[in-house]
PDB file of N, CA and C in Angstrom:
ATOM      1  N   UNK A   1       4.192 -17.036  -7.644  1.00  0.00           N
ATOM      2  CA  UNK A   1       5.490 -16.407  -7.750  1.00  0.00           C
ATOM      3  C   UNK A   1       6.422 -17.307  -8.538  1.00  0.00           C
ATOM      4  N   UNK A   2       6.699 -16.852  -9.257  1.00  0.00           N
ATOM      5  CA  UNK A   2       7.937 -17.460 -10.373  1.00  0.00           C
ATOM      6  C   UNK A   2       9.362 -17.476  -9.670  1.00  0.00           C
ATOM      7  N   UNK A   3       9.877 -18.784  -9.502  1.00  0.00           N
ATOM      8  CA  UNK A   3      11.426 -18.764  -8.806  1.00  0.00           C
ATOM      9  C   UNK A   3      12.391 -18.059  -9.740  1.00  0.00           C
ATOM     10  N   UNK A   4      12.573 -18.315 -10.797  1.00  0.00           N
ATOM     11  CA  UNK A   4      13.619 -18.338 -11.756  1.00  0.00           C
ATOM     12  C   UNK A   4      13.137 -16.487 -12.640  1.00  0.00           C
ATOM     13  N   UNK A   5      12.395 -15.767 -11.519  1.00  0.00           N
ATOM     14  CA  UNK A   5      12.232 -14.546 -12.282  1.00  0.00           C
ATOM     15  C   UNK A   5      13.346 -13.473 -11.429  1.00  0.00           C
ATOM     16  N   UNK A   6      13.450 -12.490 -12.785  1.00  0.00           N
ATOM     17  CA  UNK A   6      14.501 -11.637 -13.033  1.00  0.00           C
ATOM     18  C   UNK A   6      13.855 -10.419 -11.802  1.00  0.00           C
ATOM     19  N   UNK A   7      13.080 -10.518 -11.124  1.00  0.00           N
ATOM     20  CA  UNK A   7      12.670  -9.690  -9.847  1.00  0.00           C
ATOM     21  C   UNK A   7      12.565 -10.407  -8.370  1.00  0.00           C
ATOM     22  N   UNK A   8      13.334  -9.520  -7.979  1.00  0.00           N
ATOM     23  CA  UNK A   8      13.551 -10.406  -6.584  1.00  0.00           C
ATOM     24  C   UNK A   8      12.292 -10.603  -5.743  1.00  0.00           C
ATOM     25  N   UNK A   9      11.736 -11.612  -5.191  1.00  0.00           N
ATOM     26  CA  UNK A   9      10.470 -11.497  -4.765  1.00  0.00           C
ATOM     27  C   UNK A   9      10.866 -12.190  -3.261  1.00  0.00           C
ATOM     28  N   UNK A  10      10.245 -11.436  -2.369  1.00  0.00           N
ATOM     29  CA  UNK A  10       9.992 -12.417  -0.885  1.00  0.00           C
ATOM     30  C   UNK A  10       8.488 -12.727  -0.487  1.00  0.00           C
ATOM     31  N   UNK A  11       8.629 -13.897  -0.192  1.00  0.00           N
ATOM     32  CA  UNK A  11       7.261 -14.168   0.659  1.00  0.00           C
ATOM     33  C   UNK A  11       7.209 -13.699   2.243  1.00  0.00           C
ATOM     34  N   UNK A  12       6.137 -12.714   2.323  1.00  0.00           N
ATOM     35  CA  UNK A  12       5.796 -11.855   3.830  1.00  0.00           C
ATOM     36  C   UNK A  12       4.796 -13.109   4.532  1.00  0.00           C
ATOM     37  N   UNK A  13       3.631 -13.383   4.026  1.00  0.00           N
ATOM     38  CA  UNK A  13       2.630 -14.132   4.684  1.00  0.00           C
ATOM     39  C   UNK A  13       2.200 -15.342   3.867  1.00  0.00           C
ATOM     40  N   UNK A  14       1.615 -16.360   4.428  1.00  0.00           N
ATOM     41  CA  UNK A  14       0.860 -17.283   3.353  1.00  0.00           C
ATOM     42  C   UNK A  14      -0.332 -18.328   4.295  1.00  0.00           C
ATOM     43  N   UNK A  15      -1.502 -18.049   3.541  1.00  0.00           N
ATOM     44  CA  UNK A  15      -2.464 -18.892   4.650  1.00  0.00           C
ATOM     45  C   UNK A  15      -2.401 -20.167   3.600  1.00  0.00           C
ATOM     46  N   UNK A  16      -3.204 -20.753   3.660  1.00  0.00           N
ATOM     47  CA  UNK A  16      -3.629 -22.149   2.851  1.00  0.00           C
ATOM     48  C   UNK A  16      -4.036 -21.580   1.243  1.00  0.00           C
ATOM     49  N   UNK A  17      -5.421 -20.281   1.256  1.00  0.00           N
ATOM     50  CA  UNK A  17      -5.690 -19.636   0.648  1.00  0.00           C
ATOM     51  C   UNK A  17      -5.221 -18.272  -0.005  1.00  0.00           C
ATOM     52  N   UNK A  18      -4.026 -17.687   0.793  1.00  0.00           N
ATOM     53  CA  UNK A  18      -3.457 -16.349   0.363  1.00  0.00           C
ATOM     54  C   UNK A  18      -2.205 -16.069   0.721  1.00  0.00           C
ATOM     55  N   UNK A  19      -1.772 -15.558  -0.150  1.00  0.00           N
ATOM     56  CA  UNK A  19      -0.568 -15.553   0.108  1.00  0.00           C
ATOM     57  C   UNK A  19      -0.227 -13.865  -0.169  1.00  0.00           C
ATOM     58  N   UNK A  20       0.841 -12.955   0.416  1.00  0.00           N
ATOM     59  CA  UNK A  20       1.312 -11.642   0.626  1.00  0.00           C
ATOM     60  C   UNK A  20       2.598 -11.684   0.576  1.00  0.00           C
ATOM     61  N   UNK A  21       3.245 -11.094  -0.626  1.00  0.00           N
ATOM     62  CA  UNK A  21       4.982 -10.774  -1.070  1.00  0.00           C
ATOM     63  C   UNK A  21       5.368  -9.784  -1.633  1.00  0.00           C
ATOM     64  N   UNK A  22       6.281  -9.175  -1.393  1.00  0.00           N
ATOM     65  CA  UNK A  22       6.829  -8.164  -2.347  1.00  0.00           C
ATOM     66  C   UNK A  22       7.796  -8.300  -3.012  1.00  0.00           C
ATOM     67  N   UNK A  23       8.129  -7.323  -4.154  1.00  0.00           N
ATOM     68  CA  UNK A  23       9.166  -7.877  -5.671  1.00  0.00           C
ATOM     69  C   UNK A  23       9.853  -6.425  -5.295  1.00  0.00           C
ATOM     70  N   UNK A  24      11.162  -6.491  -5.621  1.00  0.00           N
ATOM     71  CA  UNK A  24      12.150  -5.452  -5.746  1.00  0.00           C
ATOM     72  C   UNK A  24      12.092  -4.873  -7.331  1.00  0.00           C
ATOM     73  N   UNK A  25      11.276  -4.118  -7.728  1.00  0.00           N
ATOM     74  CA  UNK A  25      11.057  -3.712  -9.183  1.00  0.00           C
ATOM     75  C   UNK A  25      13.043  -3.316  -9.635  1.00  0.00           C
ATOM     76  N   UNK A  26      12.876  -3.830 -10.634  1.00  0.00           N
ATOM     77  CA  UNK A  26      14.003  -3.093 -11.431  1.00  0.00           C
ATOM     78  C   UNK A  26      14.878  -1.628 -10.863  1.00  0.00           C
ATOM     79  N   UNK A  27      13.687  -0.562 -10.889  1.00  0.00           N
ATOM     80  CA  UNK A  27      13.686   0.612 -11.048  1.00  0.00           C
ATOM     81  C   UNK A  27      13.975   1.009  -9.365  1.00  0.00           C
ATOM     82  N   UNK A  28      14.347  -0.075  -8.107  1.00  0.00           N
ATOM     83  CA  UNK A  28      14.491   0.285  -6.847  1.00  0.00           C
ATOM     84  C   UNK A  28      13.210   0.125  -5.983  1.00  0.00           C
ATOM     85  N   UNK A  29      12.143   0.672  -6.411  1.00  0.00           N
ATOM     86  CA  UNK A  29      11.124   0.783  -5.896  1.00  0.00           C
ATOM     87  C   UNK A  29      10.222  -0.989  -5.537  1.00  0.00           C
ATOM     88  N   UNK A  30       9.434  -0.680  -4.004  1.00  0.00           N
ATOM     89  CA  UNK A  30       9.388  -2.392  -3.878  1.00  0.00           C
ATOM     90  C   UNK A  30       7.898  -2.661  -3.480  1.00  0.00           C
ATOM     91  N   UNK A  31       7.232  -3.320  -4.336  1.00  0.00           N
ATOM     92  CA  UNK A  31       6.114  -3.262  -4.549  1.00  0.00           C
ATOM     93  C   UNK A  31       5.630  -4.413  -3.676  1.00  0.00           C
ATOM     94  N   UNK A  32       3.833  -4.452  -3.659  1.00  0.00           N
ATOM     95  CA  UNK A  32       3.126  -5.585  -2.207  1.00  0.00           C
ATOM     96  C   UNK A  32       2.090  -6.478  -3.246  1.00  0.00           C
ATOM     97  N   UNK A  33       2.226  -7.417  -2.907  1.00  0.00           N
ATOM     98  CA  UNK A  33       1.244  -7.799  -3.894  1.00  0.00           C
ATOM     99  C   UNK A  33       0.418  -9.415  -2.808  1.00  0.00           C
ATOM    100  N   UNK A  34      -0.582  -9.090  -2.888  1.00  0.00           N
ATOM    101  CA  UNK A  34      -1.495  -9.924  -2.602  1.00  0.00           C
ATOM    102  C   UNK A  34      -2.581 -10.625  -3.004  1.00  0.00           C
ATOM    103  N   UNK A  35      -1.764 -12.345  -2.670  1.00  0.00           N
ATOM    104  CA  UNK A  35      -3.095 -13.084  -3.326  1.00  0.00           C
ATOM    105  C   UNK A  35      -4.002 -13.719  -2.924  1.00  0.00           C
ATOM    106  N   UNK A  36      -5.365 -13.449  -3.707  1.00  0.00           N
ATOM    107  CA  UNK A  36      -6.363 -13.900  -2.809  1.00  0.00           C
ATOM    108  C   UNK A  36      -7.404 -14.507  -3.995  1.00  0.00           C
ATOM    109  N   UNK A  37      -6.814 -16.541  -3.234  1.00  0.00           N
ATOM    110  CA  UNK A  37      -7.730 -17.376  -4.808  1.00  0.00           C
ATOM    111  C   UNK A  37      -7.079 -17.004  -5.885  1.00  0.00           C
ATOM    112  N   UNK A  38      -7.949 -16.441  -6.731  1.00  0.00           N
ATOM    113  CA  UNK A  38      -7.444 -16.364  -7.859  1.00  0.00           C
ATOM    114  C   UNK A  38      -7.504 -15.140  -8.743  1.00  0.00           C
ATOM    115  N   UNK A  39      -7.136 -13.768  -7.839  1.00  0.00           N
ATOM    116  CA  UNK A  39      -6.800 -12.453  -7.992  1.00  0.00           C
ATOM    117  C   UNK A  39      -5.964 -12.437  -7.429  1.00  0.00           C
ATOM    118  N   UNK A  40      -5.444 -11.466  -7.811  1.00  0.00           N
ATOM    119  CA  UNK A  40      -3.699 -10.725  -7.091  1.00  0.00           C
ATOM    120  C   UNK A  40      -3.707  -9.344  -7.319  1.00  0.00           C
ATOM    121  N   UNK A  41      -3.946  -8.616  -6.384  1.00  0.00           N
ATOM    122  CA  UNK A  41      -3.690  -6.970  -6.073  1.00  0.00           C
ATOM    123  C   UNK A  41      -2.438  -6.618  -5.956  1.00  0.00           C
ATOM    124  N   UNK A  42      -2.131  -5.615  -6.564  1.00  0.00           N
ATOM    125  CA  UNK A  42      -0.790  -5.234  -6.548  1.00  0.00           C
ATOM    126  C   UNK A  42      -0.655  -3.615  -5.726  1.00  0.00           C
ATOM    127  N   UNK A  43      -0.020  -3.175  -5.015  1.00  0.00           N
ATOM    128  CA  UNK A  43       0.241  -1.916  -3.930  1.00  0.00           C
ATOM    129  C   UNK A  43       1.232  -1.388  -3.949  1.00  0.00           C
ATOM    130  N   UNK A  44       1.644   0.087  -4.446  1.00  0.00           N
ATOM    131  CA  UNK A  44       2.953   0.143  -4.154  1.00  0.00           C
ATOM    132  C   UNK A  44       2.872   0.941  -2.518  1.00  0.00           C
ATOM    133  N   UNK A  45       4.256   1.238  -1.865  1.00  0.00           N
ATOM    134  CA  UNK A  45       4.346   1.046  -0.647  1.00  0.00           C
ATOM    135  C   UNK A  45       3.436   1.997   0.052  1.00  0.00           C
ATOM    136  N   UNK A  46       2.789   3.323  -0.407  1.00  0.00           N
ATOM    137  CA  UNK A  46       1.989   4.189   0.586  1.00  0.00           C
ATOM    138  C   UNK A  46       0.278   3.228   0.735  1.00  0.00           C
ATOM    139  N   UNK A  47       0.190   2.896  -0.769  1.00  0.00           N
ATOM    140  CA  UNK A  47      -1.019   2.309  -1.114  1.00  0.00           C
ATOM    141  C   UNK A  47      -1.219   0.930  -0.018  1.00  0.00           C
ATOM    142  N   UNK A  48       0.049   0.311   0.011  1.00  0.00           N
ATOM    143  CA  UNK A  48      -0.231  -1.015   0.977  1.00  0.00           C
ATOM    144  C   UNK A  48      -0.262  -0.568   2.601  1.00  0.00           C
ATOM    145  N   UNK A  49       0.414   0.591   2.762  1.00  0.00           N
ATOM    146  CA  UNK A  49       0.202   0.353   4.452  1.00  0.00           C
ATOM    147  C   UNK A  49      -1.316   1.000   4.334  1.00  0.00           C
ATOM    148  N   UNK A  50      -1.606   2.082   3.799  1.00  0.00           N
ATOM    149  CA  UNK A  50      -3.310   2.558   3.829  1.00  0.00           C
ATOM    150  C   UNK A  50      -4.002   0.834   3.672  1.00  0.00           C
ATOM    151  N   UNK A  51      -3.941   0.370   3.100  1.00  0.00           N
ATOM    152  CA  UNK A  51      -4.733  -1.124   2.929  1.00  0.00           C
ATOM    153  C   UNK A  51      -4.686  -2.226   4.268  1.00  0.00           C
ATOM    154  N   UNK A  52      -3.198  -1.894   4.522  1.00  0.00           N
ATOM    155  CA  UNK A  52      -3.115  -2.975   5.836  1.00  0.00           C
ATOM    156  C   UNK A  52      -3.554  -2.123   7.155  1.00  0.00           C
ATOM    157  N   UNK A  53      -3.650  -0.680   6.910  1.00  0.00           N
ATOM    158  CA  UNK A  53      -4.391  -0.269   8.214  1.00  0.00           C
ATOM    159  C   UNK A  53      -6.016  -0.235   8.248  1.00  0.00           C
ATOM    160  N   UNK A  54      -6.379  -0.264   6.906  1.00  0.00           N
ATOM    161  CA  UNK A  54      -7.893  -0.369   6.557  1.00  0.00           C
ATOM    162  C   UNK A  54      -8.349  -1.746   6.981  1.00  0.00           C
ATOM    163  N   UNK A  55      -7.741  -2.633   6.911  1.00  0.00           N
ATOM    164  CA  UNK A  55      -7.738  -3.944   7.401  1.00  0.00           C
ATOM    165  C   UNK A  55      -8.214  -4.292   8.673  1.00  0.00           C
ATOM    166  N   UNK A  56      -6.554  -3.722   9.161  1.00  0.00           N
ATOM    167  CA  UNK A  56      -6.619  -3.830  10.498  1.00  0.00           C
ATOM    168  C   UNK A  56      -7.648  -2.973  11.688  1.00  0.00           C
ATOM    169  N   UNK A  57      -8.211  -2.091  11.158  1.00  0.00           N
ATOM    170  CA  UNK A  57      -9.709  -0.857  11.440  1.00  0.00           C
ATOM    171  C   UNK A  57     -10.275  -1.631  11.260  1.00  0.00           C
ATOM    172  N   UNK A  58     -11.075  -2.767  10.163  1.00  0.00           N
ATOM    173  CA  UNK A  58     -12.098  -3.706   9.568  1.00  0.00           C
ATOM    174  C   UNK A  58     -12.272  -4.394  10.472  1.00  0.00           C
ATOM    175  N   UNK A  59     -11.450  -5.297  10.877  1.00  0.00           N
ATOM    176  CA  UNK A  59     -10.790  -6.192  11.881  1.00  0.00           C
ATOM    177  C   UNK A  59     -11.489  -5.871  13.225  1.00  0.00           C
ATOM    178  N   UNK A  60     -11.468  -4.505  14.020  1.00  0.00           N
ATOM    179  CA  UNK A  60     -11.693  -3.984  15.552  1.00  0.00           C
ATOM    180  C   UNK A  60     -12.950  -3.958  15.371  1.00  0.00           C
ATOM    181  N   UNK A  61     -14.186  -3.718  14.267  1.00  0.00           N
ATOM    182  CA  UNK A  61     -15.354  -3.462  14.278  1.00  0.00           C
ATOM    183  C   UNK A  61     -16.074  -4.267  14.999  1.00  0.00           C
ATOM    184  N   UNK A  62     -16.532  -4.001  15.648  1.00  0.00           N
ATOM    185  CA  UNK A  62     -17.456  -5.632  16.566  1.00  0.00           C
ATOM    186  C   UNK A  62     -18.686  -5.716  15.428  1.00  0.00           C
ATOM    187  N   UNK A  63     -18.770  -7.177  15.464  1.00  0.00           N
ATOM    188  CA  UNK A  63     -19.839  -7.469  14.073  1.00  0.00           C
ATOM    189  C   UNK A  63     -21.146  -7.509  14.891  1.00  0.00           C
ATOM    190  N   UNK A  64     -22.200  -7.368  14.203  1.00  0.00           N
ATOM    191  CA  UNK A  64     -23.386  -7.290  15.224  1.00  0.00           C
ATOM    192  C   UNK A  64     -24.449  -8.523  14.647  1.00  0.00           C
ATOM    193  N   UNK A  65     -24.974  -9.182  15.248  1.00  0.00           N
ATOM    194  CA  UNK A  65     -25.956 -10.211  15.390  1.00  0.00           C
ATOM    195  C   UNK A  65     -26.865 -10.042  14.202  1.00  0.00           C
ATOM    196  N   UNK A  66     -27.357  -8.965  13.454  1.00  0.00           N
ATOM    197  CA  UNK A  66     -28.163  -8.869  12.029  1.00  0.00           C
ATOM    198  C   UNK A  66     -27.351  -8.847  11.324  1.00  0.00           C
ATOM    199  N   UNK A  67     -25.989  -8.527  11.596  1.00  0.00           N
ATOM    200  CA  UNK A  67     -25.018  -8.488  10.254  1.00  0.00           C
ATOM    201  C   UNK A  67     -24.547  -9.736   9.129  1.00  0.00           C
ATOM    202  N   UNK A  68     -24.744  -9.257   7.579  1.00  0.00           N
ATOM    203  CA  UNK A  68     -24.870 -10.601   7.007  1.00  0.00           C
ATOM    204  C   UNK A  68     -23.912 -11.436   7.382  1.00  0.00           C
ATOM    205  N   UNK A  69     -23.761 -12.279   6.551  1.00  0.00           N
ATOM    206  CA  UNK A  69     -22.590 -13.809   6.838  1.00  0.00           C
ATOM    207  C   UNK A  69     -21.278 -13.536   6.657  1.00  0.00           C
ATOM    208  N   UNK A  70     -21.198 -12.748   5.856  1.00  0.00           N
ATOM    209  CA  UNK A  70     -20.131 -12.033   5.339  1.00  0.00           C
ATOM    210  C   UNK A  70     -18.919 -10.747   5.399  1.00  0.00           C
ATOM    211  N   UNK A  71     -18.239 -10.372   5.344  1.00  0.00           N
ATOM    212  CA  UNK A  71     -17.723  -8.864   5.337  1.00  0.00           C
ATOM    213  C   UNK A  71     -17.129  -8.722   4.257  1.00  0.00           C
ATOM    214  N   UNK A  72     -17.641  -7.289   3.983  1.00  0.00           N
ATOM    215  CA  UNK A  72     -17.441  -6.614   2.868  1.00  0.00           C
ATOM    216  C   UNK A  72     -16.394  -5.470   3.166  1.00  0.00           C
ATOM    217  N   UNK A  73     -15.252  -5.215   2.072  1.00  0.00           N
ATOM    218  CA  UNK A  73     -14.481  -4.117   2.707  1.00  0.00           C
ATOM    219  C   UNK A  73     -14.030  -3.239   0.789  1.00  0.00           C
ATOM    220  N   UNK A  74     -14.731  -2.318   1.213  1.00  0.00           N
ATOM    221  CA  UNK A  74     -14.993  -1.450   0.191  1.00  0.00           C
ATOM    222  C   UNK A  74     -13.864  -0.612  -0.637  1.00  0.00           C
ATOM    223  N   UNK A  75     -13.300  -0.706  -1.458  1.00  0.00           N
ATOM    224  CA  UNK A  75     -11.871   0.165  -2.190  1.00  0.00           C
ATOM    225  C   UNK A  75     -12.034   0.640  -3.104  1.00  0.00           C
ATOM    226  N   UNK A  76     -11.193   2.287  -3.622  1.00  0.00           N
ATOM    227  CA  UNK A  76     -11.284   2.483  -4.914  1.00  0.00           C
ATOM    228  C   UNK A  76     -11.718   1.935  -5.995  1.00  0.00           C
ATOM    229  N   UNK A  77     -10.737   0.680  -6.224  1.00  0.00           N
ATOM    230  CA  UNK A  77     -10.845   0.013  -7.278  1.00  0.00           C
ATOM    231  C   UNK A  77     -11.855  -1.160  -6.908  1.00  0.00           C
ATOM    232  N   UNK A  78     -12.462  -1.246  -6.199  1.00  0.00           N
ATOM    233  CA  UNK A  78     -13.340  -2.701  -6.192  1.00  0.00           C
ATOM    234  C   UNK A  78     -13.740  -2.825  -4.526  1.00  0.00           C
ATOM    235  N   UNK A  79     -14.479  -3.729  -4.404  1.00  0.00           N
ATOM    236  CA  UNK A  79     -14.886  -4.603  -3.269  1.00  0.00           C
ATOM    237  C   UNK A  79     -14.201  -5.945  -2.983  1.00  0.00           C
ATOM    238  N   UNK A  80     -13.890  -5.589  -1.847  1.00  0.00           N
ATOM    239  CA  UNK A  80     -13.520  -7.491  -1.560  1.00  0.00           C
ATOM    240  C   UNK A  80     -14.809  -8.119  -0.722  1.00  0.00           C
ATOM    241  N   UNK A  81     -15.208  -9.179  -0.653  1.00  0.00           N
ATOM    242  CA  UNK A  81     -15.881  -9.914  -0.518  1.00  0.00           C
ATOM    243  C   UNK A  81     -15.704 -11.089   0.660  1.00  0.00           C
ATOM    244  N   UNK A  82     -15.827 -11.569   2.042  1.00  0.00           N
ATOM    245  CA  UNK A  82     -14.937 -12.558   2.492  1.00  0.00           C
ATOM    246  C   UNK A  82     -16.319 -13.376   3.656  1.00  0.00           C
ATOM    247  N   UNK A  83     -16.483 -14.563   3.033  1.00  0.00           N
ATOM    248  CA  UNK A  83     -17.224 -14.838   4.244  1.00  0.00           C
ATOM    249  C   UNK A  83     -16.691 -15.226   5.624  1.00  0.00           C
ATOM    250  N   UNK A  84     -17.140 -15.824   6.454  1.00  0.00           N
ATOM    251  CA  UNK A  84     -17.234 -15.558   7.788  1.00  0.00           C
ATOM    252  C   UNK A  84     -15.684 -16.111   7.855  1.00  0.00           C
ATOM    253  N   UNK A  85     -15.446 -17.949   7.487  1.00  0.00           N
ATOM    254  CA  UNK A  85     -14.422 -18.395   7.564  1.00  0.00           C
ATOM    255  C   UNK A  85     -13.038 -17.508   6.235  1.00  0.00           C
ATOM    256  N   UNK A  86     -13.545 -17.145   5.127  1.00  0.00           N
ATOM    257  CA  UNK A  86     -12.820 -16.500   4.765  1.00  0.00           C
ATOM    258  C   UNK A  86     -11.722 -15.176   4.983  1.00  0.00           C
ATOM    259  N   UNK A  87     -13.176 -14.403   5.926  1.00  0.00           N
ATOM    260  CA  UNK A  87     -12.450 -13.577   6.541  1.00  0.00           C
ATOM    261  C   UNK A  87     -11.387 -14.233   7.772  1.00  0.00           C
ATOM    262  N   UNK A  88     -11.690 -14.869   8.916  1.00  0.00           N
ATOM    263  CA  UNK A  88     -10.636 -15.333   9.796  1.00  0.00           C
ATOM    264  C   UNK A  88      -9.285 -15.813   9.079  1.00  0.00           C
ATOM    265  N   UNK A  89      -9.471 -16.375   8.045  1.00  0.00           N
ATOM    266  CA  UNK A  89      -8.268 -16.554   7.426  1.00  0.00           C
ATOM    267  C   UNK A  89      -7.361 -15.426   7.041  1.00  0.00           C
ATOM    268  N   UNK A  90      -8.287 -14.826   6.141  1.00  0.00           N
ATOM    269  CA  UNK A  90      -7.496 -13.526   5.549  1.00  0.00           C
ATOM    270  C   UNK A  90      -6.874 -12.490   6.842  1.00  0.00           C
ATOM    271  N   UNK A  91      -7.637 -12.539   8.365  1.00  0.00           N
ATOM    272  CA  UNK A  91      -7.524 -12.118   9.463  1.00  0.00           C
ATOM    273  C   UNK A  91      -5.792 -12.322   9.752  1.00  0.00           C
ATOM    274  N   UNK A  92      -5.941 -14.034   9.400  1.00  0.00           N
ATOM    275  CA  UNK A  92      -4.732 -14.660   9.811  1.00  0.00           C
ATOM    276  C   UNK A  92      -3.214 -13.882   9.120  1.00  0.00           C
ATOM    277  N   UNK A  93      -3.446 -13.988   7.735  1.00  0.00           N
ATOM    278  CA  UNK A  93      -2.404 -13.342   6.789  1.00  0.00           C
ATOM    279  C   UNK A  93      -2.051 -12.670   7.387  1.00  0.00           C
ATOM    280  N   UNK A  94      -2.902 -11.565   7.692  1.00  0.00           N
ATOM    281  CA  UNK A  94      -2.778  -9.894   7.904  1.00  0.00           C
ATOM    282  C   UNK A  94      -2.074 -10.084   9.000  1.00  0.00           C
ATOM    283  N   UNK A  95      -2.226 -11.065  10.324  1.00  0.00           N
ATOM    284  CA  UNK A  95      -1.468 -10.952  11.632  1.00  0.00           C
ATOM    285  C   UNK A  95      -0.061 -11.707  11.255  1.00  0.00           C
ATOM    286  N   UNK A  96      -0.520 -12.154  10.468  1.00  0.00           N
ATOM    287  CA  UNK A  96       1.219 -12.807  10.400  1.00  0.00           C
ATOM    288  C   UNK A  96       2.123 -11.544   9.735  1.00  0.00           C
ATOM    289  N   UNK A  97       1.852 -10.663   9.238  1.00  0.00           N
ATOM    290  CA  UNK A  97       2.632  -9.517   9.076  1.00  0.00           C
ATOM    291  C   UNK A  97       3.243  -8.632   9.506  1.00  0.00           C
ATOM    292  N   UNK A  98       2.970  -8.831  11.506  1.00  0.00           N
ATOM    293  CA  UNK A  98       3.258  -8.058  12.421  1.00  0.00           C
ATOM    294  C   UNK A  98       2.488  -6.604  12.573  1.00  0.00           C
TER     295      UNK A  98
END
């Protein structure tokens, strides 16, 4: 996030690894943007709560004993990818959002 930019931006969450903020676009409208490493997804507001409830559904699944190392959480535009400790982190973000 750029301090000295002409869009107002707040920081919502931030783990070690990711960080979650939104920018007051110009045009009124206030966009979600989340980073993770070294991608950044951008959401505008119907798109981000569908994402943070897809999450939070991901989240309740009880993982089962053959299941790989990993979790995978599947989207339009792409796959995210998170291993075991990755995911608890990204877990973390998401709860710090209320």
């Amino acid at each position: 996030m750029n301090e000295n930019s002409e869009i107002p931006v707040n920081s919502l969450a931030e783990t070690e690894n990711y960080n979650a903020w939104t920018a007051d676009e110009p045009d009124g409208e206030r966009t979600y943007h989340l980073e993770l490493g070294p991608v950044t997804a951008h959401f505008f507001q119907e798109e981000w709560e569908e994402f943070i409830d897809l999450i939070r559904d991901a989240a309740q699944e009880p993982s089962s004993p053959d299941e790989e190392e990993g979790v995978e959480v599947e989207l339009d535009w792409g796959s995210l990818y998170f291993s075991r400790d990755e995911w608890q982190e990204f877990q973390s973000l998401i709860n710090q959002l209320g």
